[in-house]
PDB file of N, CA and C in Angstrom:
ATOM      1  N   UNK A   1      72.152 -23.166-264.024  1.00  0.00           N
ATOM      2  CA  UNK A   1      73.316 -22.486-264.572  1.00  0.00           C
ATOM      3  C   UNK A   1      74.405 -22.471-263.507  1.00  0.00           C
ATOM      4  N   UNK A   2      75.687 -22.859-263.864  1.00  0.00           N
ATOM      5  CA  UNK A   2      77.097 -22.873-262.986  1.00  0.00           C
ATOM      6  C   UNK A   2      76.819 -21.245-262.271  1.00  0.00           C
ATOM      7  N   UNK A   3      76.589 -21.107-260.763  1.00  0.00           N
ATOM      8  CA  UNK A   3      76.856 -20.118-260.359  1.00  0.00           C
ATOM      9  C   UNK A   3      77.710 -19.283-260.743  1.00  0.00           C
ATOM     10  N   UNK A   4      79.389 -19.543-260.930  1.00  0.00           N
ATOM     11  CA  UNK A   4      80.450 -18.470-261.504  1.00  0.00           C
ATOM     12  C   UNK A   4      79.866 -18.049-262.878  1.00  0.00           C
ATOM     13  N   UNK A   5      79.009 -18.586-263.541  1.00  0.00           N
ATOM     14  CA  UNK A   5      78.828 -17.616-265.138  1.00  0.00           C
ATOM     15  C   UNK A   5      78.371 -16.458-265.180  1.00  0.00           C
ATOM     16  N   UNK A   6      77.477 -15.991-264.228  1.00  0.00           N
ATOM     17  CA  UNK A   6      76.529 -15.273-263.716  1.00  0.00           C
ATOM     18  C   UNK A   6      77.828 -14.076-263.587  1.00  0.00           C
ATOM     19  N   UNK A   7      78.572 -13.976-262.343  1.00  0.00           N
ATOM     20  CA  UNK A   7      79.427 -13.306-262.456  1.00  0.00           C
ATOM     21  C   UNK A   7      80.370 -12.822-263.871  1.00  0.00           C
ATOM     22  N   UNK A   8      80.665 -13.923-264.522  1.00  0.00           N
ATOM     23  CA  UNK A   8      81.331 -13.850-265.414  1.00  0.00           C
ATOM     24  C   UNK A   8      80.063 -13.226-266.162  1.00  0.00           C
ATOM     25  N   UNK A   9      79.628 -13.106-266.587  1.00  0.00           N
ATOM     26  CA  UNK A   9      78.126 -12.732-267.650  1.00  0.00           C
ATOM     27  C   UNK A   9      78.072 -11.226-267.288  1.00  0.00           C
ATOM     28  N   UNK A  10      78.264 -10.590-265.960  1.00  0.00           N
ATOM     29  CA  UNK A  10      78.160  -9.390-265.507  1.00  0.00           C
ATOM     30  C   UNK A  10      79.384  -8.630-265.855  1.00  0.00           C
ATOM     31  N   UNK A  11      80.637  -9.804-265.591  1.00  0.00           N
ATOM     32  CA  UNK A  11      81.445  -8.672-265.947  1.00  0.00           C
ATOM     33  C   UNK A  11      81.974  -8.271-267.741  1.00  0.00           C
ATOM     34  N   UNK A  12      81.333  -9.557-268.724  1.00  0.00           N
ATOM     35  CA  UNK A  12      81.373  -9.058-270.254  1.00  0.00           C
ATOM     36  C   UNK A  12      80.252  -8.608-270.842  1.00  0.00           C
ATOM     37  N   UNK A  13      78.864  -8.818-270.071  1.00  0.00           N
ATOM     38  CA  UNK A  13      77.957  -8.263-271.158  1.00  0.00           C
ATOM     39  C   UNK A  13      77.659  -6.909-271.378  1.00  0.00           C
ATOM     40  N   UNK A  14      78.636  -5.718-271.165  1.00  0.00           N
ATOM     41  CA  UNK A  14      78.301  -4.375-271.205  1.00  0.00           C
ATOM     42  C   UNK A  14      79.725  -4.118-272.328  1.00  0.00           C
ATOM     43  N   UNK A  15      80.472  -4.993-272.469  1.00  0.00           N
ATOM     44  CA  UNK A  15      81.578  -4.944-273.702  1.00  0.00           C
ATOM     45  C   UNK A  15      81.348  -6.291-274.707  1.00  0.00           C
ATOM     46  N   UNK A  16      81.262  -7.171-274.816  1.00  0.00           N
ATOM     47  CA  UNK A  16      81.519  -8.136-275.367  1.00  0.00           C
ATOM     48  C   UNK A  16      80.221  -8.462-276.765  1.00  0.00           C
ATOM     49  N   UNK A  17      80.850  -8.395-277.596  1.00  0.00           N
ATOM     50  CA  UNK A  17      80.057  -8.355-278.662  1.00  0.00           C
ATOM     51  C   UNK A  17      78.619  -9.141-279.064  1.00  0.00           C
ATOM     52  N   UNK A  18      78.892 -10.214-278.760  1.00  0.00           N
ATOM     53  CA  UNK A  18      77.291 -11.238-278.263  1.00  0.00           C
ATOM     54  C   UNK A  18      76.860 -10.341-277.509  1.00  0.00           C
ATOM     55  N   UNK A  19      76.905  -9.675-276.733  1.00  0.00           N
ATOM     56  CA  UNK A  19      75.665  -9.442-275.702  1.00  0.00           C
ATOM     57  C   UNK A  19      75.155  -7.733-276.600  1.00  0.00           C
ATOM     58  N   UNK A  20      76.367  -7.170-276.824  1.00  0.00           N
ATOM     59  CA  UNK A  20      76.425  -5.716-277.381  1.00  0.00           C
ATOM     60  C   UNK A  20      75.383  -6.255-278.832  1.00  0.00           C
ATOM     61  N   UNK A  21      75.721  -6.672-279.319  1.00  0.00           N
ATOM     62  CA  UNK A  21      74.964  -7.088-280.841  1.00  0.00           C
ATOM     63  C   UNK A  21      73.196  -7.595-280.585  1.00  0.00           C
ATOM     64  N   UNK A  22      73.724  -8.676-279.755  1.00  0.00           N
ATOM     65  CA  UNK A  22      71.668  -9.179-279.132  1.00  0.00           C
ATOM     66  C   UNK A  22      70.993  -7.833-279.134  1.00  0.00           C
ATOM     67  N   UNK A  23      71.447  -6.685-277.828  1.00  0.00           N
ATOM     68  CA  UNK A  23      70.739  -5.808-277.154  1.00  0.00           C
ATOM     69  C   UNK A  23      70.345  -4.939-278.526  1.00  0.00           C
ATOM     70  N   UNK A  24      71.612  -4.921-279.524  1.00  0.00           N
ATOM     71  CA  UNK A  24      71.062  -3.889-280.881  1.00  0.00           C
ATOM     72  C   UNK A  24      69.942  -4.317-281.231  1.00  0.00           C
ATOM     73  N   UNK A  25      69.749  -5.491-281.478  1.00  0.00           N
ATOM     74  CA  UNK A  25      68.827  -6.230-282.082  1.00  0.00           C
ATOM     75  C   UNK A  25      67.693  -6.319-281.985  1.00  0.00           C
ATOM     76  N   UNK A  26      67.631  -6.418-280.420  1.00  0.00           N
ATOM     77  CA  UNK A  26      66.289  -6.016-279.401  1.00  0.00           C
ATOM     78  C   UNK A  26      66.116  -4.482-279.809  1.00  0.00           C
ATOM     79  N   UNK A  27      66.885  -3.714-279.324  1.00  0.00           N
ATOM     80  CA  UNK A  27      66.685  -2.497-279.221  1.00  0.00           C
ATOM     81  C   UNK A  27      65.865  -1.939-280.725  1.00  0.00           C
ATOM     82  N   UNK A  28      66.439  -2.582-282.073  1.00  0.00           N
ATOM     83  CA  UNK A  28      65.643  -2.315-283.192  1.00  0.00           C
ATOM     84  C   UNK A  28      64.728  -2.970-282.866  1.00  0.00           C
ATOM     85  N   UNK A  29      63.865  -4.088-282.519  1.00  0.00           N
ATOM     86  CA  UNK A  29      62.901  -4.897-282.904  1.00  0.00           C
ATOM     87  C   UNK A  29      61.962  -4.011-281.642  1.00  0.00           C
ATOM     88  N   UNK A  30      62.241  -3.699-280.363  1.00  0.00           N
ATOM     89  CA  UNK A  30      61.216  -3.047-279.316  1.00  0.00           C
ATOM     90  C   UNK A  30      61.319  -1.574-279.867  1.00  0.00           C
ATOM     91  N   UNK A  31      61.803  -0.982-280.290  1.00  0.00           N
ATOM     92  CA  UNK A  31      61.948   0.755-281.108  1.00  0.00           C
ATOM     93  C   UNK A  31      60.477   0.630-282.700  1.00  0.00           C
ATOM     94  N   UNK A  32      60.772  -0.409-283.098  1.00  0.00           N
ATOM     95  CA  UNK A  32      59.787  -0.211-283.631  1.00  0.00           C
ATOM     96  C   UNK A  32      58.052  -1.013-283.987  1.00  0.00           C
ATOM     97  N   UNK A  33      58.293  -1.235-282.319  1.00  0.00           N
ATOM     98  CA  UNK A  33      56.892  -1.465-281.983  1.00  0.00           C
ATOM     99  C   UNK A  33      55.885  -0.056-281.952  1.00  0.00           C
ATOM    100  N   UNK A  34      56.566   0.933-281.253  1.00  0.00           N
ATOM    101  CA  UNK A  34      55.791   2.157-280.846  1.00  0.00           C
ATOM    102  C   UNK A  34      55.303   2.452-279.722  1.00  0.00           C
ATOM    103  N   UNK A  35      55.894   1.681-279.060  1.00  0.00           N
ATOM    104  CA  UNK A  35      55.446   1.672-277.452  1.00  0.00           C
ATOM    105  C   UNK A  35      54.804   2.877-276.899  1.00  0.00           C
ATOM    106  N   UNK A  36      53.768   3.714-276.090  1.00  0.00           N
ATOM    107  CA  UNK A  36      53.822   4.828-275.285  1.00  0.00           C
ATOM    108  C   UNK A  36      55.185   4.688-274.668  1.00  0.00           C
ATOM    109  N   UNK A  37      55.366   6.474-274.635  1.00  0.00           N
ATOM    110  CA  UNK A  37      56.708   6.545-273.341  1.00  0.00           C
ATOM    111  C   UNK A  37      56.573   5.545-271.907  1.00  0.00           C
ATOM    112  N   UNK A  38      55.307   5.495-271.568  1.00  0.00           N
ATOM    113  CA  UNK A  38      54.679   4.741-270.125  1.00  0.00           C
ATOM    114  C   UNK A  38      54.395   3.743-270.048  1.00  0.00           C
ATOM    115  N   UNK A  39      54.787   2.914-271.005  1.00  0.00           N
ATOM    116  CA  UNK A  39      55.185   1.677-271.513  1.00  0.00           C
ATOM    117  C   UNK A  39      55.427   0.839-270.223  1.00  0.00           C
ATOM    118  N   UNK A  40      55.106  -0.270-269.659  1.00  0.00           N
ATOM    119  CA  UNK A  40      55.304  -1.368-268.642  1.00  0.00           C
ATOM    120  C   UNK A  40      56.196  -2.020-269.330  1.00  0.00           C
ATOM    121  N   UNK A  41      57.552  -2.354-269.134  1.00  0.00           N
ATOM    122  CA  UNK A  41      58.297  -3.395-269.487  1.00  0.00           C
ATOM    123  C   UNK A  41      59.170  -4.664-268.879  1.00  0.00           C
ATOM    124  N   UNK A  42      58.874  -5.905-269.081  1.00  0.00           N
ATOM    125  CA  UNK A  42      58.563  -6.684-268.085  1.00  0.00           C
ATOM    126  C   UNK A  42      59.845  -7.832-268.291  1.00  0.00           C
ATOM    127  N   UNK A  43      60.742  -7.732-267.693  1.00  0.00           N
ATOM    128  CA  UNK A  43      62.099  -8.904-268.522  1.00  0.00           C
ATOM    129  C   UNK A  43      62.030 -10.056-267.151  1.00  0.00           C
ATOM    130  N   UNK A  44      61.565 -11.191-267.790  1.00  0.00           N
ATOM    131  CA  UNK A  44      61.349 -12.399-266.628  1.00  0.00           C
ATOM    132  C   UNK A  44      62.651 -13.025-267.391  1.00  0.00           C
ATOM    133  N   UNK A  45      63.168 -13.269-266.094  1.00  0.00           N
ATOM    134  CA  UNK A  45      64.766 -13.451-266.491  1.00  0.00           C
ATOM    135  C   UNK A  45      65.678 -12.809-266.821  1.00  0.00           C
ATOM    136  N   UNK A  46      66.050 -11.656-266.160  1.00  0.00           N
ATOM    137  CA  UNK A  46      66.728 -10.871-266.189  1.00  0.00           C
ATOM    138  C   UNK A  46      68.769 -11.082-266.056  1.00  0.00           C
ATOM    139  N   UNK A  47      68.776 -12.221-265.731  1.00  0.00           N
ATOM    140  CA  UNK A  47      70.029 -12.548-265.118  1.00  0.00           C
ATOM    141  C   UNK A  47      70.839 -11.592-264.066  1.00  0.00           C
ATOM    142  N   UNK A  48      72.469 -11.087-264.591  1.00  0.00           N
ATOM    143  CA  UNK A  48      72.466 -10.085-264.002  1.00  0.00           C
ATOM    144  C   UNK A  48      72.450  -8.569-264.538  1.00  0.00           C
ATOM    145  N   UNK A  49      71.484  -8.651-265.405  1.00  0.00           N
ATOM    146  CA  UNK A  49      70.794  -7.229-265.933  1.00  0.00           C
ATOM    147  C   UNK A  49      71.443  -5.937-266.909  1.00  0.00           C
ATOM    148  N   UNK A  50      71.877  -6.684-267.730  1.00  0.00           N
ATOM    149  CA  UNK A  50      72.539  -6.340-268.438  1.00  0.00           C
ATOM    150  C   UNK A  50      71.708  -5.766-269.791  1.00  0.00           C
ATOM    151  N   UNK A  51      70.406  -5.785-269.787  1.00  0.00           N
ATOM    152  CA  UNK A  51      69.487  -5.535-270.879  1.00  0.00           C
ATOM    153  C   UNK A  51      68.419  -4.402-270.027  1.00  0.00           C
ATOM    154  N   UNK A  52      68.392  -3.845-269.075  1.00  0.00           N
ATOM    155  CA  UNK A  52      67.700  -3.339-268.136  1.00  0.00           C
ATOM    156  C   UNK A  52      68.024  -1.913-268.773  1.00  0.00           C
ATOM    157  N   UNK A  53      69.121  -1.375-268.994  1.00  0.00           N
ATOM    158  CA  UNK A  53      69.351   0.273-269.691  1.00  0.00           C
ATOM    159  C   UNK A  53      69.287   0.378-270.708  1.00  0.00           C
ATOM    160  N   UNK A  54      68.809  -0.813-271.905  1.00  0.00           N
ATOM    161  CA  UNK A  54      68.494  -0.586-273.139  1.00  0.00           C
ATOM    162  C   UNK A  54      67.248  -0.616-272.993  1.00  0.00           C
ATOM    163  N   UNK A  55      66.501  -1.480-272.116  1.00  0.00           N
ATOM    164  CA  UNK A  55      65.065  -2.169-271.946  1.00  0.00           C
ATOM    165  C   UNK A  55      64.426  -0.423-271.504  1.00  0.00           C
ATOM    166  N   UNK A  56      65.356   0.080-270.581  1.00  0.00           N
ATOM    167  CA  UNK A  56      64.410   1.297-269.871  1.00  0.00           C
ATOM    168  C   UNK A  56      64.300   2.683-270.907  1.00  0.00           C
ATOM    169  N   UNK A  57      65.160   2.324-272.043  1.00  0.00           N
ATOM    170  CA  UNK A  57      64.745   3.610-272.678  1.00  0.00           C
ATOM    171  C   UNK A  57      63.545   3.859-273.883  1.00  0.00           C
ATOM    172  N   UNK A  58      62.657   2.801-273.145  1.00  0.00           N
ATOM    173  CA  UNK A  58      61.463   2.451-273.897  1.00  0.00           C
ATOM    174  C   UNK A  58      60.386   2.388-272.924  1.00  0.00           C
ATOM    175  N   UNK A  59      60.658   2.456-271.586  1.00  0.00           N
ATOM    176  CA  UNK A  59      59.562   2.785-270.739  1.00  0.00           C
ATOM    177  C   UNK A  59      59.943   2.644-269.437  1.00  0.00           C
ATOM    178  N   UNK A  60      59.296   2.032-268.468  1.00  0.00           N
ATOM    179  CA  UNK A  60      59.024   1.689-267.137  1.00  0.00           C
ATOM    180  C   UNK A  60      59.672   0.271-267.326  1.00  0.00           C
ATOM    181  N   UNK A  61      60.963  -0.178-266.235  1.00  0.00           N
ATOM    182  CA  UNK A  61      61.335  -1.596-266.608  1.00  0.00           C
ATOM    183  C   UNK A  61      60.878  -2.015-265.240  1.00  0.00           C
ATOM    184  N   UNK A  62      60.102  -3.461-265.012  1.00  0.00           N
ATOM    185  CA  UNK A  62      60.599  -4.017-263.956  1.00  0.00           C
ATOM    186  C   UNK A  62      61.071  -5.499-264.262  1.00  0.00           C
ATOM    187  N   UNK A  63      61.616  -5.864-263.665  1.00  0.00           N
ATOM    188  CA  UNK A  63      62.360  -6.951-264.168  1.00  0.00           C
ATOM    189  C   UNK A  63      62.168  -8.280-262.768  1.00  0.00           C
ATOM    190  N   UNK A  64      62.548  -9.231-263.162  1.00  0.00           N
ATOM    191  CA  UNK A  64      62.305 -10.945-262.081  1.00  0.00           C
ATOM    192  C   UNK A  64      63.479 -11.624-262.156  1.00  0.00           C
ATOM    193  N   UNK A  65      64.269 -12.425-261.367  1.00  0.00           N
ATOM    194  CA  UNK A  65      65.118 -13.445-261.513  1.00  0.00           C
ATOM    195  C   UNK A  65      65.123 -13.993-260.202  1.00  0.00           C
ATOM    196  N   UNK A  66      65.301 -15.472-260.802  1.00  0.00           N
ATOM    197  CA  UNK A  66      65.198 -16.819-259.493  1.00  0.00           C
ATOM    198  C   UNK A  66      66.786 -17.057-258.911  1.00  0.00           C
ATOM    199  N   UNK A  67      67.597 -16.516-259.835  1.00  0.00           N
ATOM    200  CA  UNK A  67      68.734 -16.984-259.309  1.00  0.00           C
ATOM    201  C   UNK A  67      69.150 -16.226-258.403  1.00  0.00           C
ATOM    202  N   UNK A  68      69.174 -16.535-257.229  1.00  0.00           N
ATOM    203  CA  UNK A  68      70.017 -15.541-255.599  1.00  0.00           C
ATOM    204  C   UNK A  68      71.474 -15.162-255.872  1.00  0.00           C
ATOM    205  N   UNK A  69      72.032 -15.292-257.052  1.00  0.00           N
ATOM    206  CA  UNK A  69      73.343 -15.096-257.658  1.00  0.00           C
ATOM    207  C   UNK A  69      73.147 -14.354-258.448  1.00  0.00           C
ATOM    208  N   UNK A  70      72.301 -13.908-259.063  1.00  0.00           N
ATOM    209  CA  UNK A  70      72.153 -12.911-260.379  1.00  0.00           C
ATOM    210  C   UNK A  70      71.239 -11.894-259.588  1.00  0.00           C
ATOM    211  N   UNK A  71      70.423 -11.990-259.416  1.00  0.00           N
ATOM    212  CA  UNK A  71      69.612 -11.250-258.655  1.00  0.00           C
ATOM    213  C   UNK A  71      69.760  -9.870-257.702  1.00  0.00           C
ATOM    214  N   UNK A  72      71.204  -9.519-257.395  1.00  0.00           N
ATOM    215  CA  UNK A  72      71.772  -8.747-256.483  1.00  0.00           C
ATOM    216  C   UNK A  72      72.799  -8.057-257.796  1.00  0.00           C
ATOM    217  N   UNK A  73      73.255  -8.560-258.845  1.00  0.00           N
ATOM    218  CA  UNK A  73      73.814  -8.018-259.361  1.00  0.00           C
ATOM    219  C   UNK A  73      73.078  -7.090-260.344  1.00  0.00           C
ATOM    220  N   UNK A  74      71.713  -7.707-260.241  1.00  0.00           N
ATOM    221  CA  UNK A  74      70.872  -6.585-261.923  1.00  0.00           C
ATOM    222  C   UNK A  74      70.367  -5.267-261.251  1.00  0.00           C
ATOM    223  N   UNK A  75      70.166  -6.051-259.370  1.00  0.00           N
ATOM    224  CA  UNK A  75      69.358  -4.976-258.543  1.00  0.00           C
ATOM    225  C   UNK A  75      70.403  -3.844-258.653  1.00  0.00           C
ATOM    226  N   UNK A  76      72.275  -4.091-258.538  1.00  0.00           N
ATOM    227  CA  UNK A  76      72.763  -3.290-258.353  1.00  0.00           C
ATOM    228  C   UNK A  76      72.805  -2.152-259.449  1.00  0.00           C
ATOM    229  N   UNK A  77      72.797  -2.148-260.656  1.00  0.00           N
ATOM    230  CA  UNK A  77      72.738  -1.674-261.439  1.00  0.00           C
ATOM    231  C   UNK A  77      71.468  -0.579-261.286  1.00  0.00           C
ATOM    232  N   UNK A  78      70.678  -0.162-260.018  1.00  0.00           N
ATOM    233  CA  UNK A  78      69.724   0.977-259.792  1.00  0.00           C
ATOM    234  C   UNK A  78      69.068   1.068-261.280  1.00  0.00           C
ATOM    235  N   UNK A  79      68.680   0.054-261.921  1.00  0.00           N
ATOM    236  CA  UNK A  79      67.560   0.295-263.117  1.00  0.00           C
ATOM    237  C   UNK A  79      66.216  -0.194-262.927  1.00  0.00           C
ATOM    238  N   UNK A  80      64.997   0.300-263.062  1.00  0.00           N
ATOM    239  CA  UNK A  80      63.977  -0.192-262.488  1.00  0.00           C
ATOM    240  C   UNK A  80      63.963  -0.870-261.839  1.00  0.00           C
ATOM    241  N   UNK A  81      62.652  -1.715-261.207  1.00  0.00           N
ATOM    242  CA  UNK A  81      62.380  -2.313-260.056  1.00  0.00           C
ATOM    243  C   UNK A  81      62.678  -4.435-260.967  1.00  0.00           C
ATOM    244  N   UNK A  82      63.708  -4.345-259.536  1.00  0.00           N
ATOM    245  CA  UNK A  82      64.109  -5.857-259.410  1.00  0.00           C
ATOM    246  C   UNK A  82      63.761  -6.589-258.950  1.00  0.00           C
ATOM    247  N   UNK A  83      63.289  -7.970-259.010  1.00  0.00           N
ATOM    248  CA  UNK A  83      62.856  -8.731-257.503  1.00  0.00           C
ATOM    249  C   UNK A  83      62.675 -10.163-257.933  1.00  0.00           C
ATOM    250  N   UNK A  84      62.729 -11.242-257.180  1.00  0.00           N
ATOM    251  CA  UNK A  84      62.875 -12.405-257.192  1.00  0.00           C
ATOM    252  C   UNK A  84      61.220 -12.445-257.461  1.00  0.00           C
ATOM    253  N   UNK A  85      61.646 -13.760-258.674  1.00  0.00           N
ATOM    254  CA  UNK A  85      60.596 -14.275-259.311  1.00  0.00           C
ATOM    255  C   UNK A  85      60.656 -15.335-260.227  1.00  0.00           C
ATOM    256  N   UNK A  86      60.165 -15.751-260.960  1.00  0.00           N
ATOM    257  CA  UNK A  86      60.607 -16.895-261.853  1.00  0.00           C
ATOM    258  C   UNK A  86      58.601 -17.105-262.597  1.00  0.00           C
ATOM    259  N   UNK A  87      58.707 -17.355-264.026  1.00  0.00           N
ATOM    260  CA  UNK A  87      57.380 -17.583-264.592  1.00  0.00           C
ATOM    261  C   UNK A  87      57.129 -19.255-263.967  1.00  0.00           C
ATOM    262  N   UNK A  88      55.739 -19.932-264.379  1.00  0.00           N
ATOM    263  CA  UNK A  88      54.821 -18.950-264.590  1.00  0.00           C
ATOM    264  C   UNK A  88      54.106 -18.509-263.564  1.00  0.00           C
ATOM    265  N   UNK A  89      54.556 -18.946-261.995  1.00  0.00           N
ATOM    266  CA  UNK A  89      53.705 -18.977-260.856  1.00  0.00           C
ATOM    267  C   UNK A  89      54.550 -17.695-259.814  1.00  0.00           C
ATOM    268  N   UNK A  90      55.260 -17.104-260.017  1.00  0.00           N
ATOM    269  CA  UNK A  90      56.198 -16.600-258.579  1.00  0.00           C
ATOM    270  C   UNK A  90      56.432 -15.197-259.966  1.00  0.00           C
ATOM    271  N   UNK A  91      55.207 -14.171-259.902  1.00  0.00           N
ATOM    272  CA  UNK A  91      55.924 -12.918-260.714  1.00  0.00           C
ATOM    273  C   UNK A  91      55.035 -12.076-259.388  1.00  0.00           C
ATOM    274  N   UNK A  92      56.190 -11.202-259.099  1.00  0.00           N
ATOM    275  CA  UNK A  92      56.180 -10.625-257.593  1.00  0.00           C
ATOM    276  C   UNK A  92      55.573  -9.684-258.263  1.00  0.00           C
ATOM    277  N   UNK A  93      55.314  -8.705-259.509  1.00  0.00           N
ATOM    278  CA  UNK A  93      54.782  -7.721-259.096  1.00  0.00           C
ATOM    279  C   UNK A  93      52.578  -8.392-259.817  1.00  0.00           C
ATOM    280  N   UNK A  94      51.912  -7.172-258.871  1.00  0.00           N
ATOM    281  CA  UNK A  94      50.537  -7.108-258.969  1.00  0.00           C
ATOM    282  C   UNK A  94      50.257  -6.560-260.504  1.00  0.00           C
ATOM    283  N   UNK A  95      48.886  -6.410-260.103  1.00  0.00           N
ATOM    284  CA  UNK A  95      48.097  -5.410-261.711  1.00  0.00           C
ATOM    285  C   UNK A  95      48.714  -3.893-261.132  1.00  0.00           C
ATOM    286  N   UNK A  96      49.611  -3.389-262.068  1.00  0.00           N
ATOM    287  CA  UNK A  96      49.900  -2.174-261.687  1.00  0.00           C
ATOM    288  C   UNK A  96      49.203  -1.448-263.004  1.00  0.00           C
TER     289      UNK A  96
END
């Protein structure tokens, strides 16, 4: 992915209707799974994390991204635990 999108991606996906509409979408389809509150929730590919405060009001988020450009921007957003990773061989966190 063109490094500048990443930026650009951070600064519309908390207004811009594609991203606002997806997250509804998600947000109905993970709401009525039934998750426990203590729910592990696991977003491999996080970009720059723009699904992380819809994702967390369904449990525990931790989230992965390979890109060293996105990666600092989802961390900034202080929503669960962030960290470089990428499927299916490099997922930083253990059996928690």
């Amino acid at each position: 992915m063109d490094p500048k999108a990443y930026q650009q991606m951070a600064d519309l996906e908390d207004q811009h209707w594609w991203f606002l509409g997806r997250r509804h979408i998600l947000s109905r389809v993970i709401g009525s799974l039934s998750l426990p509150p203590s729910a592990y929730i696991l977003e491999a590919g996080c970009g720059s994390g723009g699904n992380l405060e819809m994702l967390s009001r369904f449990g525990k988020v931790w989230a992965m991204e390979k890109s060293e450009i996105a990666l600092p921007l989802a961390q900034a957003r202080g929503i669960g635990i962030v960290a470089e990773g990428e499927l299916p061989n490099r997922i930083p966190f253990g059996s928690q």
